[in-house]
C-alpha atoms as a PDB file:
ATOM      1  CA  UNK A   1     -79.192 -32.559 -43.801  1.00  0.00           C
ATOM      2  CA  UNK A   2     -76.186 -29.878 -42.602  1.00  0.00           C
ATOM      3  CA  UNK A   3     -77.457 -26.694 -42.404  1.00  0.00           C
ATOM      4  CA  UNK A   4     -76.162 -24.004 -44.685  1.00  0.00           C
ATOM      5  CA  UNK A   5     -75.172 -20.838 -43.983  1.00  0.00           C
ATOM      6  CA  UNK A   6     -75.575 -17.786 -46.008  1.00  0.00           C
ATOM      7  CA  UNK A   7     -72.905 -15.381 -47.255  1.00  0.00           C
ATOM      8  CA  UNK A   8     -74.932 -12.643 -45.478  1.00  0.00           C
ATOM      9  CA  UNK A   9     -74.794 -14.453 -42.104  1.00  0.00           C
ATOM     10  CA  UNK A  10     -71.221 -15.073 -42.836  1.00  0.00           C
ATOM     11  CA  UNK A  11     -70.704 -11.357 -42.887  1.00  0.00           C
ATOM     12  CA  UNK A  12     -72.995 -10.822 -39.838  1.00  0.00           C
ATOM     13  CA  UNK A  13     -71.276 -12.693 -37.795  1.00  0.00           C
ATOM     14  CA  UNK A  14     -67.491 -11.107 -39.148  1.00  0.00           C
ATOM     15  CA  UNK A  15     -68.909  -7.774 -37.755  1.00  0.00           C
ATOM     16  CA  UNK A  16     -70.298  -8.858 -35.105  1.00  0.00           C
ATOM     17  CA  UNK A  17     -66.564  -9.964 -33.952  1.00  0.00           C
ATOM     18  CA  UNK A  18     -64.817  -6.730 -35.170  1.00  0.00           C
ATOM     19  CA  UNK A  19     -67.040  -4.847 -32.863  1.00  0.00           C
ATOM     20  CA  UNK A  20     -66.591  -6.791 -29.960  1.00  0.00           C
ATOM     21  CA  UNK A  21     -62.708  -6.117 -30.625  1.00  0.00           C
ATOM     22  CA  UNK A  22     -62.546  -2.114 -31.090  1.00  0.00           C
ATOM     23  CA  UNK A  23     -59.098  -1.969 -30.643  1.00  0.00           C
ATOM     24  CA  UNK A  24     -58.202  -4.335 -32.823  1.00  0.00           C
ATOM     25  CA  UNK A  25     -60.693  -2.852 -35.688  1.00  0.00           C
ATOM     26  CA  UNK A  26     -59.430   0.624 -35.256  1.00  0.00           C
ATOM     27  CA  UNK A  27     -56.295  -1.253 -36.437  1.00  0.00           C
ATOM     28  CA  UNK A  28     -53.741  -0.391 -32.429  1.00  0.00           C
ATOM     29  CA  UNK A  29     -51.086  -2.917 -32.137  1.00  0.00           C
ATOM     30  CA  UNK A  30     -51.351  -5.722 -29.553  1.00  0.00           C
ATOM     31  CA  UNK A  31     -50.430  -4.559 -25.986  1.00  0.00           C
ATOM     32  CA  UNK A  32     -48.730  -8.057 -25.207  1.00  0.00           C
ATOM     33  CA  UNK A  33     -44.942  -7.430 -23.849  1.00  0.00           C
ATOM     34  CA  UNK A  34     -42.925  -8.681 -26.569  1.00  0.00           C
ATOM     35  CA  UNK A  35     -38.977 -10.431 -26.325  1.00  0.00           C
ATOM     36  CA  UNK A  36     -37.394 -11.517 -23.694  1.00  0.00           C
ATOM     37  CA  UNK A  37     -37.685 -10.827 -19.880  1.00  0.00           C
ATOM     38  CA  UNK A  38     -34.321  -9.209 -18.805  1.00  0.00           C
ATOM     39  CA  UNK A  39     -33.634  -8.249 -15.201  1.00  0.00           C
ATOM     40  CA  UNK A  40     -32.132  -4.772 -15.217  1.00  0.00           C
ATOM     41  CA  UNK A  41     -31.299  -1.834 -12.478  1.00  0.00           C
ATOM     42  CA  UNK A  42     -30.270   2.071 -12.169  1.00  0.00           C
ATOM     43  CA  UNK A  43     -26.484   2.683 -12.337  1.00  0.00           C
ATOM     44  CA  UNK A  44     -25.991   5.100  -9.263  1.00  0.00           C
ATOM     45  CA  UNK A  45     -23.052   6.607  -7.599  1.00  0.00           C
ATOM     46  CA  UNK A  46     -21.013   4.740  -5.685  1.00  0.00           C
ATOM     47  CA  UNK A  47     -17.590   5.982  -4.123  1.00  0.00           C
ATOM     48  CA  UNK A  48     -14.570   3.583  -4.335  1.00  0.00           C
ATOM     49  CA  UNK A  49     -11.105   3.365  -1.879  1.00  0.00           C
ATOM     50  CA  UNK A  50      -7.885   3.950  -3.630  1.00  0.00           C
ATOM     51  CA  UNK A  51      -5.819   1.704  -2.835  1.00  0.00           C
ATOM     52  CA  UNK A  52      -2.402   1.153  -2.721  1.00  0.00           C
ATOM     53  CA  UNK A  53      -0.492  -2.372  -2.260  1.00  0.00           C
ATOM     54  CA  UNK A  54       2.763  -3.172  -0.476  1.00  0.00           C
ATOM     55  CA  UNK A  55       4.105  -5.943  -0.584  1.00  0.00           C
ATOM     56  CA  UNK A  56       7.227  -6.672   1.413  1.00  0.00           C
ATOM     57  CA  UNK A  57       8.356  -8.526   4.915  1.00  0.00           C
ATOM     58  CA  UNK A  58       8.070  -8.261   8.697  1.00  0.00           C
ATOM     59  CA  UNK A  59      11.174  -6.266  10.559  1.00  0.00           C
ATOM     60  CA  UNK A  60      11.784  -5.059  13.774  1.00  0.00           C
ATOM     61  CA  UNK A  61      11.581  -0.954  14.069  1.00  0.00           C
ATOM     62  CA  UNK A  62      14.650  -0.676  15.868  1.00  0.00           C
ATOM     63  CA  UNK A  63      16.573  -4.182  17.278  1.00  0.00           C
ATOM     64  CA  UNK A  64      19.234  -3.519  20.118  1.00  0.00           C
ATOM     65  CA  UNK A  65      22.258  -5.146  20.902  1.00  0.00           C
ATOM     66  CA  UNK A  66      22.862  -6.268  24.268  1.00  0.00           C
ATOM     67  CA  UNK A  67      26.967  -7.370  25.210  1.00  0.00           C
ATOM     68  CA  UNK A  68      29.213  -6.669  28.649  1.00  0.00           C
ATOM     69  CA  UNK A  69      31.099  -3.533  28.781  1.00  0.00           C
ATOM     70  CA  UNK A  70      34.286  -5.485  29.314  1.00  0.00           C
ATOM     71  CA  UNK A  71      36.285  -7.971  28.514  1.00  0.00           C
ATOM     72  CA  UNK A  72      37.207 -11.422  29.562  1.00  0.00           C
ATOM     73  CA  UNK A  73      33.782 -12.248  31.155  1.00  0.00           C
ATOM     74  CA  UNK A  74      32.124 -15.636  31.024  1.00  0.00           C
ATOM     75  CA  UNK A  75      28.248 -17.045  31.343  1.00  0.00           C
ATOM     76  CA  UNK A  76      27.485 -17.588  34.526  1.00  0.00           C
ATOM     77  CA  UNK A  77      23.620 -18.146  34.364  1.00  0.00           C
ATOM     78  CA  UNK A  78      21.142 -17.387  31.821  1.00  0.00           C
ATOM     79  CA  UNK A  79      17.562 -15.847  33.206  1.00  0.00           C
ATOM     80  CA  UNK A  80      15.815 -15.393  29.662  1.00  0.00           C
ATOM     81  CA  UNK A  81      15.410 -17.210  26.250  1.00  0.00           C
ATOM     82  CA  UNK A  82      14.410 -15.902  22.691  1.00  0.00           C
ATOM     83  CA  UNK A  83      11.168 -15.081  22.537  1.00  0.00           C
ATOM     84  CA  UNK A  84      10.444 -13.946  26.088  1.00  0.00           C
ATOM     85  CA  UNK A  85       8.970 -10.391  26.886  1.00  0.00           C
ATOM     86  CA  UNK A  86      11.321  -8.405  29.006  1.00  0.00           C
ATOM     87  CA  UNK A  87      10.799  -5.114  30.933  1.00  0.00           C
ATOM     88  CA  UNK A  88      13.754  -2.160  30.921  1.00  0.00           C
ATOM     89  CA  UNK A  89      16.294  -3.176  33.369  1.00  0.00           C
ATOM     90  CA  UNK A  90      15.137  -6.855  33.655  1.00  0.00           C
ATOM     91  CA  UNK A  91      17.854  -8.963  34.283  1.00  0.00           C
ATOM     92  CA  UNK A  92      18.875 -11.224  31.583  1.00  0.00           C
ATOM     93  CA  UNK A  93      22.025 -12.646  32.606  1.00  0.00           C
ATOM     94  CA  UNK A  94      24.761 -12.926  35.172  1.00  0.00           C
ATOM     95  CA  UNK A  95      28.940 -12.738  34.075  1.00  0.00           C
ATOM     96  CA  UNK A  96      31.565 -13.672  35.998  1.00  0.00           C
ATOM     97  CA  UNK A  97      35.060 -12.826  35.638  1.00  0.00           C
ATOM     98  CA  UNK A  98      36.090 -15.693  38.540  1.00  0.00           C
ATOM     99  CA  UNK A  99      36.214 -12.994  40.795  1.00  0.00           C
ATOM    100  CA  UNK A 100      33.335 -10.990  40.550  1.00  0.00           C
ATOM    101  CA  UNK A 101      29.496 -11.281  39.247  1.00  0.00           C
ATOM    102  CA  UNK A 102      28.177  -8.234  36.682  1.00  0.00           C
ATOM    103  CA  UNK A 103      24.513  -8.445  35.806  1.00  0.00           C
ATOM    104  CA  UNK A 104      23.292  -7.983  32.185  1.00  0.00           C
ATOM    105  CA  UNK A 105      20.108  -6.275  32.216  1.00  0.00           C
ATOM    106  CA  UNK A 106      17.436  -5.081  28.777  1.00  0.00           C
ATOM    107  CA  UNK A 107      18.047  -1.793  28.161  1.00  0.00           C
ATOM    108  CA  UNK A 108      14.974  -1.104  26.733  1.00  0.00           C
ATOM    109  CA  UNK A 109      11.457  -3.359  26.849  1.00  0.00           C
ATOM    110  CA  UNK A 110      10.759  -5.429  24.296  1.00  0.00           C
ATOM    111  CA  UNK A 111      11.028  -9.079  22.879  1.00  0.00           C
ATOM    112  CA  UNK A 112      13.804 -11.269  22.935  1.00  0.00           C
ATOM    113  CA  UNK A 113      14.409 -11.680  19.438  1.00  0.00           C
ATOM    114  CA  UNK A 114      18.116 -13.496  19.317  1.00  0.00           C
ATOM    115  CA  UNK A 115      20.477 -15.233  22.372  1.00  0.00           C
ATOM    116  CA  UNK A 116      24.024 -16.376  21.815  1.00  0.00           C
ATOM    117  CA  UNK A 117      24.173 -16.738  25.641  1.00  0.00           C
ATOM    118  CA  UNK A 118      25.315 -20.259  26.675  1.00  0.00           C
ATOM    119  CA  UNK A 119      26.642 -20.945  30.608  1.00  0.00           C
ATOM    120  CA  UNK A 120      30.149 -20.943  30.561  1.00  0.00           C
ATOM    121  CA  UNK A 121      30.890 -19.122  27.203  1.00  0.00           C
ATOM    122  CA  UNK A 122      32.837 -16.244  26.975  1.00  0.00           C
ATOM    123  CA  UNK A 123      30.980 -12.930  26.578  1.00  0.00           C
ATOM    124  CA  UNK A 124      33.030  -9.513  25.671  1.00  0.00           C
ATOM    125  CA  UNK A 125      32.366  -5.915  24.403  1.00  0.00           C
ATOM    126  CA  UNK A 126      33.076  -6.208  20.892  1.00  0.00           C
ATOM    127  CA  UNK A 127      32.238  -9.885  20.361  1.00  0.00           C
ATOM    128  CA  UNK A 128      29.101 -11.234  19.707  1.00  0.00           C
ATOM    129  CA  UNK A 129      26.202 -10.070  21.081  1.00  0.00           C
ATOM    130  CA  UNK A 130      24.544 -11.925  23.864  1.00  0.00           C
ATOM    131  CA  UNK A 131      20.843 -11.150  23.062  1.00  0.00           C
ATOM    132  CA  UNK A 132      19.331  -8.882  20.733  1.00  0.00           C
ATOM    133  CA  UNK A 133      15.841  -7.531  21.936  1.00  0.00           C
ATOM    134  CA  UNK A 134      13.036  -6.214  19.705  1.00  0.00           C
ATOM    135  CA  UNK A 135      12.571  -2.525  21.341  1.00  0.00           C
ATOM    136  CA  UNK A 136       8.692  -1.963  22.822  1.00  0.00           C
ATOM    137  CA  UNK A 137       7.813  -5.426  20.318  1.00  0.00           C
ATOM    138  CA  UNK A 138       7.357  -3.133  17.360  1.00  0.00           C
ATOM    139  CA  UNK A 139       7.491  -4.348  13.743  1.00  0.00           C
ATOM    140  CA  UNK A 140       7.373  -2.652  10.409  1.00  0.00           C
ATOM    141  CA  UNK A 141       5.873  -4.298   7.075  1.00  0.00           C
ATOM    142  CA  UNK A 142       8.852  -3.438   4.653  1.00  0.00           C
ATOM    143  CA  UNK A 143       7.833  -3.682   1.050  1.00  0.00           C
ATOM    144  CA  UNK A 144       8.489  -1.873  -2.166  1.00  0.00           C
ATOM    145  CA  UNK A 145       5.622   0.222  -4.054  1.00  0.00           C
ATOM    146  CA  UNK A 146       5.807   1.155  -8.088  1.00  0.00           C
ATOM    147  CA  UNK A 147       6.600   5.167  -8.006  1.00  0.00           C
ATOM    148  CA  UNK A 148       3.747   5.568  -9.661  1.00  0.00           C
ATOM    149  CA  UNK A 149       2.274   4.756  -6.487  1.00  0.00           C
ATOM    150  CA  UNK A 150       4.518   6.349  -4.168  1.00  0.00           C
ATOM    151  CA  UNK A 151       3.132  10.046  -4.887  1.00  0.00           C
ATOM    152  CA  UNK A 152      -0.354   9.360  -3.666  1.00  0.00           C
ATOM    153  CA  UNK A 153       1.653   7.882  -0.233  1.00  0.00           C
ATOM    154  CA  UNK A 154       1.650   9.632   2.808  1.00  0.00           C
ATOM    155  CA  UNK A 155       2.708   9.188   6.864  1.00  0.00           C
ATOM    156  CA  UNK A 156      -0.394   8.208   9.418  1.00  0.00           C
ATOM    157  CA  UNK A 157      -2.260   7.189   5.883  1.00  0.00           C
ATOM    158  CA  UNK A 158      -4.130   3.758   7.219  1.00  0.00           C
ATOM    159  CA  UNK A 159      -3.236   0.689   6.351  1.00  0.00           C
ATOM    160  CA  UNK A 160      -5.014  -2.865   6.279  1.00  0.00           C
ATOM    161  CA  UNK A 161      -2.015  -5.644   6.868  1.00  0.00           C
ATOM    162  CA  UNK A 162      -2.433  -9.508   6.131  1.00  0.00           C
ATOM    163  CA  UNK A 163       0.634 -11.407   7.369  1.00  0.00           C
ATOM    164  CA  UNK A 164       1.756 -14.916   6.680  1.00  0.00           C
ATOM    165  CA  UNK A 165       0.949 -16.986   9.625  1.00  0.00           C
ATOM    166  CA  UNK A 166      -0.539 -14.018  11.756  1.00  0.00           C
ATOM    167  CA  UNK A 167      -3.688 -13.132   9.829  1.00  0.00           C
ATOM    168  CA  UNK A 168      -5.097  -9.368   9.523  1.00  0.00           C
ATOM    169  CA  UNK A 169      -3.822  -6.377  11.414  1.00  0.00           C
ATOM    170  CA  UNK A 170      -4.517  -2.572  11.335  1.00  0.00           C
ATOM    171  CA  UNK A 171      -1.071  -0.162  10.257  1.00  0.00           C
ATOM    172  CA  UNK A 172      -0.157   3.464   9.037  1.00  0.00           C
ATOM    173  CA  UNK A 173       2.390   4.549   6.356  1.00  0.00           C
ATOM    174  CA  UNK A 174       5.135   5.344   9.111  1.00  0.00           C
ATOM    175  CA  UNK A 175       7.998   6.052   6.324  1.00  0.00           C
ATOM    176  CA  UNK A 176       8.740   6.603   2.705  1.00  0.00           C
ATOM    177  CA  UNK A 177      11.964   6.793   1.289  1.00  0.00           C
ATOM    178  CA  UNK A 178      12.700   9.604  -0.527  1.00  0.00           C
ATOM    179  CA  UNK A 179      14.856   7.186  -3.277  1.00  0.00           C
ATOM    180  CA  UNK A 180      13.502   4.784  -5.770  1.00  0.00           C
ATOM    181  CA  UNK A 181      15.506   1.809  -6.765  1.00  0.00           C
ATOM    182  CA  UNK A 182      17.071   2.766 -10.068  1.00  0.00           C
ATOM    183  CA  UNK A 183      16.598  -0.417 -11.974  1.00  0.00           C
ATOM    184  CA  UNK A 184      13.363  -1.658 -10.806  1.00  0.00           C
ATOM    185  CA  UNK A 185      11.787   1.407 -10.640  1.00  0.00           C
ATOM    186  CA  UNK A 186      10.296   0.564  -6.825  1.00  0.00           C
ATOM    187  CA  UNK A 187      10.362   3.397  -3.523  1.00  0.00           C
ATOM    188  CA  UNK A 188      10.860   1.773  -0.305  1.00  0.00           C
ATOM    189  CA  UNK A 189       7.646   2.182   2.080  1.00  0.00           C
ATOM    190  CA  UNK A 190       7.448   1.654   6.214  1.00  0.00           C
ATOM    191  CA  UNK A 191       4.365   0.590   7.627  1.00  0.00           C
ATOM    192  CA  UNK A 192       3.746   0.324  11.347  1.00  0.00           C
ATOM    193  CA  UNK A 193       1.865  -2.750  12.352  1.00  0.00           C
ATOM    194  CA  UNK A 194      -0.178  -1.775  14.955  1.00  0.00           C
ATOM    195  CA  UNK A 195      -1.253  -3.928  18.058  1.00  0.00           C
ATOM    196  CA  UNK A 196       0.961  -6.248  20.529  1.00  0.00           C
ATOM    197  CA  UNK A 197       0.499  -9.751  18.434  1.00  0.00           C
ATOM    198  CA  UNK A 198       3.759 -11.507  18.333  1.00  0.00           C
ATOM    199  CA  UNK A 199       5.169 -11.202  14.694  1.00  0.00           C
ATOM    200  CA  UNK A 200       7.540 -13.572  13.321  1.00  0.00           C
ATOM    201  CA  UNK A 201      11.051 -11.745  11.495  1.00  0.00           C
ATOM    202  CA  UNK A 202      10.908 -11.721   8.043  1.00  0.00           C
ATOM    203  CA  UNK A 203       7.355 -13.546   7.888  1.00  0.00           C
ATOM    204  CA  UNK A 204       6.230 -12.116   4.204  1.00  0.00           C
ATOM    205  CA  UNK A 205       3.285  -9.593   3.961  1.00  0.00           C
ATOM    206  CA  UNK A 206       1.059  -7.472   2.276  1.00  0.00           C
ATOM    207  CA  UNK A 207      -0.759  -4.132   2.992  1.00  0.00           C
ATOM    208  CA  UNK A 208      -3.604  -2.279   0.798  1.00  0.00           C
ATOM    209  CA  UNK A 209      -3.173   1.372   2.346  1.00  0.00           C
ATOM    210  CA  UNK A 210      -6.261   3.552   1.382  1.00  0.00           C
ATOM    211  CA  UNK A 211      -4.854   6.838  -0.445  1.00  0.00           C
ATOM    212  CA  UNK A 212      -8.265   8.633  -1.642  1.00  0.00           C
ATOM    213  CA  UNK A 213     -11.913   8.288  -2.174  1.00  0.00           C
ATOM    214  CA  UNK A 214     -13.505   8.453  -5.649  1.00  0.00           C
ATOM    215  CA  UNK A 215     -16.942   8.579  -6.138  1.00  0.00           C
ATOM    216  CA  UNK A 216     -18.859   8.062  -9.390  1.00  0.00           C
ATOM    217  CA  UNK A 217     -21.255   6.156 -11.813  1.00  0.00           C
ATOM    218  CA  UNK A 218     -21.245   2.448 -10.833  1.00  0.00           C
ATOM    219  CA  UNK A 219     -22.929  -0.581 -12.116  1.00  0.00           C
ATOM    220  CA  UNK A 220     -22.133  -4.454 -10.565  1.00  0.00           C
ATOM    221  CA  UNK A 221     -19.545  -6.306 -12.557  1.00  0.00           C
ATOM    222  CA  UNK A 222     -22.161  -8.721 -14.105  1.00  0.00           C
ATOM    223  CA  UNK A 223     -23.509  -5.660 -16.238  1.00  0.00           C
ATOM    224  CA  UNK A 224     -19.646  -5.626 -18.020  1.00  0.00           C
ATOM    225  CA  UNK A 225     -19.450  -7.681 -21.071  1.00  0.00           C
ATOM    226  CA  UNK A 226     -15.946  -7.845 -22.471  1.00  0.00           C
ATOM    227  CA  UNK A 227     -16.144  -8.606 -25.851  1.00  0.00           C
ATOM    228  CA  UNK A 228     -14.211  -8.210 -29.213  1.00  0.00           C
ATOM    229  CA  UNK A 229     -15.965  -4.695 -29.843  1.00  0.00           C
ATOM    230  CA  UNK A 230     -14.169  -3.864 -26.370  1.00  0.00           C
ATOM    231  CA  UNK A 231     -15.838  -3.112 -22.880  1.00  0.00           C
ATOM    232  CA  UNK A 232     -19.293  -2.853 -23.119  1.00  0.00           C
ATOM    233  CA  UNK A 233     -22.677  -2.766 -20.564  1.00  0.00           C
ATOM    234  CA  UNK A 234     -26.516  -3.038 -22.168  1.00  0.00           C
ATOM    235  CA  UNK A 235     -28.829  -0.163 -22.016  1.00  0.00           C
ATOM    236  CA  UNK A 236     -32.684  -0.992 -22.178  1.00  0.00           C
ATOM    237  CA  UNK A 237     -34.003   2.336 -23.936  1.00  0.00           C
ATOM    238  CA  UNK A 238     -37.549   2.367 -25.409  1.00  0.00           C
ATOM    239  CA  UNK A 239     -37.804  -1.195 -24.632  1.00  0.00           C
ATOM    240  CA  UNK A 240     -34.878  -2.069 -26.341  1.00  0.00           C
ATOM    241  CA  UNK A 241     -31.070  -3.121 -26.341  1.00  0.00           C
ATOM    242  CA  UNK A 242     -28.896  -0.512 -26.626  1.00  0.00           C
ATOM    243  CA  UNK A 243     -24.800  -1.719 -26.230  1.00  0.00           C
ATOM    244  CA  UNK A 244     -22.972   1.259 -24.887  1.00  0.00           C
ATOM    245  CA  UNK A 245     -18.801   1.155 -24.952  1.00  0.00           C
ATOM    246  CA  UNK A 246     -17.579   2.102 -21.819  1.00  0.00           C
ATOM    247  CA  UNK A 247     -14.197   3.043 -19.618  1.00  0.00           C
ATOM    248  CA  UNK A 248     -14.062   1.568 -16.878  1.00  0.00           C
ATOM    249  CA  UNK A 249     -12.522   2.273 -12.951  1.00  0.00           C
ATOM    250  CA  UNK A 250     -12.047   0.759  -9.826  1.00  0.00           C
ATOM    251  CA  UNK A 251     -13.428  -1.525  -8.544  1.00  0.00           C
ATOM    252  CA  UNK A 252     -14.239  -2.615  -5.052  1.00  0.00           C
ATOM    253  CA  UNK A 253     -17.598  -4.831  -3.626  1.00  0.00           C
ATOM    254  CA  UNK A 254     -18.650  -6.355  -6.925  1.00  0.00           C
ATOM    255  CA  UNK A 255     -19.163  -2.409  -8.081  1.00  0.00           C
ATOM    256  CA  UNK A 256     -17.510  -1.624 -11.187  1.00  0.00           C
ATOM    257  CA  UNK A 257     -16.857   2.317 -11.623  1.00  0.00           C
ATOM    258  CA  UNK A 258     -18.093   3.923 -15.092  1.00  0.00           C
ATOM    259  CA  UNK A 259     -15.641   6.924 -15.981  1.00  0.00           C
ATOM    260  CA  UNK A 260     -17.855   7.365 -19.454  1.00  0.00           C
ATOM    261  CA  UNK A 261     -20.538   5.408 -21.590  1.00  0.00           C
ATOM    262  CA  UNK A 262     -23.720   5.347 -19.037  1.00  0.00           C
ATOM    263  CA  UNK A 263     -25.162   8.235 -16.754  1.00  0.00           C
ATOM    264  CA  UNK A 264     -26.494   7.752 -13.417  1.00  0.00           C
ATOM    265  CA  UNK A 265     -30.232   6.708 -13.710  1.00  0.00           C
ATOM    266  CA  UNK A 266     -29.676   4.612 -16.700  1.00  0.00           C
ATOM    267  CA  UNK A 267     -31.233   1.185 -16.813  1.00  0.00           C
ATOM    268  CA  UNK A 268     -29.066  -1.470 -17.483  1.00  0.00           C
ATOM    269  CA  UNK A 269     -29.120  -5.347 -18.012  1.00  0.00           C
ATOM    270  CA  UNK A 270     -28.164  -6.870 -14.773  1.00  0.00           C
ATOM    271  CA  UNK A 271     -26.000  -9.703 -16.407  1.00  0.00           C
ATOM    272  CA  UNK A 272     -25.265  -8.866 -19.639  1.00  0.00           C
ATOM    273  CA  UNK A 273     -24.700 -11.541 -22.360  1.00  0.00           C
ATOM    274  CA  UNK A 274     -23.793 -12.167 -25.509  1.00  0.00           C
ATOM    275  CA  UNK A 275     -27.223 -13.504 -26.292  1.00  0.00           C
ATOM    276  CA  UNK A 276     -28.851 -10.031 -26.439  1.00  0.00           C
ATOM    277  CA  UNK A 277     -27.756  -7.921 -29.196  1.00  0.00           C
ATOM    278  CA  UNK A 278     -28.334  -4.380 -30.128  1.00  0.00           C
ATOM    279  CA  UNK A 279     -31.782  -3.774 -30.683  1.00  0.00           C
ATOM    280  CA  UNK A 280     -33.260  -6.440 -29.630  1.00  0.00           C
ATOM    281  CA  UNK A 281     -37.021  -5.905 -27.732  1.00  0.00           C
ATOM    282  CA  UNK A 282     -37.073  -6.903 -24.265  1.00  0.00           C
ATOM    283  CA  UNK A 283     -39.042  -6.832 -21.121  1.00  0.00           C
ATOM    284  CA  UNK A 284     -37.272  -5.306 -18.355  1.00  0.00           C
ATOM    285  CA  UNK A 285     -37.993  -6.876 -15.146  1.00  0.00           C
ATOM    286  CA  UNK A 286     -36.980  -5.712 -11.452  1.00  0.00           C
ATOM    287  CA  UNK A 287     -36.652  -2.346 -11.816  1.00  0.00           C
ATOM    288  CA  UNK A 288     -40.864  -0.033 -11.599  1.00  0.00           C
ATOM    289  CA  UNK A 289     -38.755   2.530 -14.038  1.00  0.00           C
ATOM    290  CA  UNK A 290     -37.612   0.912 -16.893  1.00  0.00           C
ATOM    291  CA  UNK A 291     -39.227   1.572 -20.172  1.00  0.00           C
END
């Protein structure tokens, strides 16, 4: 036959489990992390460039003009072709008037940048000119700016170039004009490309030229949720979802500056989602101060 039990040794054995559970009897809620694990972090401070773009095309600084000081003069021979690097008095080319020889020499150093001069064409004063040489092989990146930008531009400001063809290159603000197109609203900036890379004319460019620091609250742009409630970033307070509205700055490295919604120190969701929602209970992970 199947033993019975008793309704006392029914009870007996209902204490006897309440007692090896105090906590539980003394009626404290169950310690086991509740919701879901969330990777979080501290928003810090984090100082961001201002930048300014320009966006424009490769010219020579100053381009000089090389023709005979007289007239009736032909080619006779031709020492130099576009393109070549000449020295101050180099000699370019030798005239002839059937008589006599005249030698055309660079009156500055630089590039070759343009040649006209053919062997047994006519060369004069005030026609066209024979060669036209790039003075010391110095380019500007000519490029307009909006005006809201041109007040924060200054000369010997530093400048990061990218040119079509030619890669990166280092610069300065070397010129602003002090005129803004009146229809378009654009100011007319010089930068000076630095180095002794050959450039090609009118090769198309663009320069970010660094105008200030700001430094502030910054959290990575995978905390930033854009949503239809506007731009928001997930707090975990209290073990909890908090969704804070926020303004937003530069940005620059994946860092996205906060100008007001979360303090430095605040714990946020790493990569916020749509899938948490305020209030929700969840277990921050990566980050020994979150609570």
């Amino acid at each position: 036959m199947t033993p019975r039990f008793s309704r006392s040794s029914a009870l007996a054995s209902a204490l006897l489990l309440l007692a090896a559970s105090p906590a539980l009897a003394a009626g404290e809620p169950d310690a086991t992390p509740r919701g879901a694990a969330v990777t979080v972090l501290k928003a810090s401070k984090f100082c961001f460039d201002n930048i300014a773009e320009v966006t424009g095309f490769v010219l020579p600084r100053d381009e000089q003009q090389v023709r005979p000081e007289r007239f009736g003069l032909k080619v006779a021979e031709v020492k130099v072709d576009a393109g070549d690097n000449v020295t101050a008095g180099q000699q370019l080319a030798r005239l002839t008037d059937g008589a006599n020889s005249i030698n055309v020499t660079a009156p500055v150093a630089g590039t070759i940048s343009a040649s006209t001069a053919v062997v047994g064409a006519p060369a004069s004063a005030k026609g066209e000119a024979l060669f036209s040489i790039i003075a010391k092989s110095e380019y500007d990146l000519v490029g307009l700016v909006p005006t809201r930008d041109i007040a924060r531009l200054k000369t010997e400001q530093t400048a990061r170039i990218r040119i079509s063809g030619a890669g990166d290159l280092d610069g300065k603000v070397r010129l602003i004009a002090p005129t803004v197109e009146p229809n378009s609203q654009l100011g007319r900036v010089f930068v000076g490309i630095a180095g002794d890379k050959r450039l090609l004319v009118n090769s198309s460019g663009r320069a970010q030229i660094k105008t200030g620091q700001s430094c502030g609250v910054a959290v990575p742009l995978t905390a930033i949720l854009y949503s239809t409630a506007g731009t928001v970033v997930q707090v975990v307070r209290g073990g909890r979802v908090e969704t804070r509205r926020v303004e937003t700055g530069l940005m620059s490295a994946g860092q996205v500056e906060i100008r007001d919604g979360v303090q430095d120190g605040d714990i946020v969701v790493a990569r916020a989602g749509a899938l948490l929602r305020e209030g929700d209970p969840v277990r921050p992970v990566g980050n020994a101060d979150a609570k």
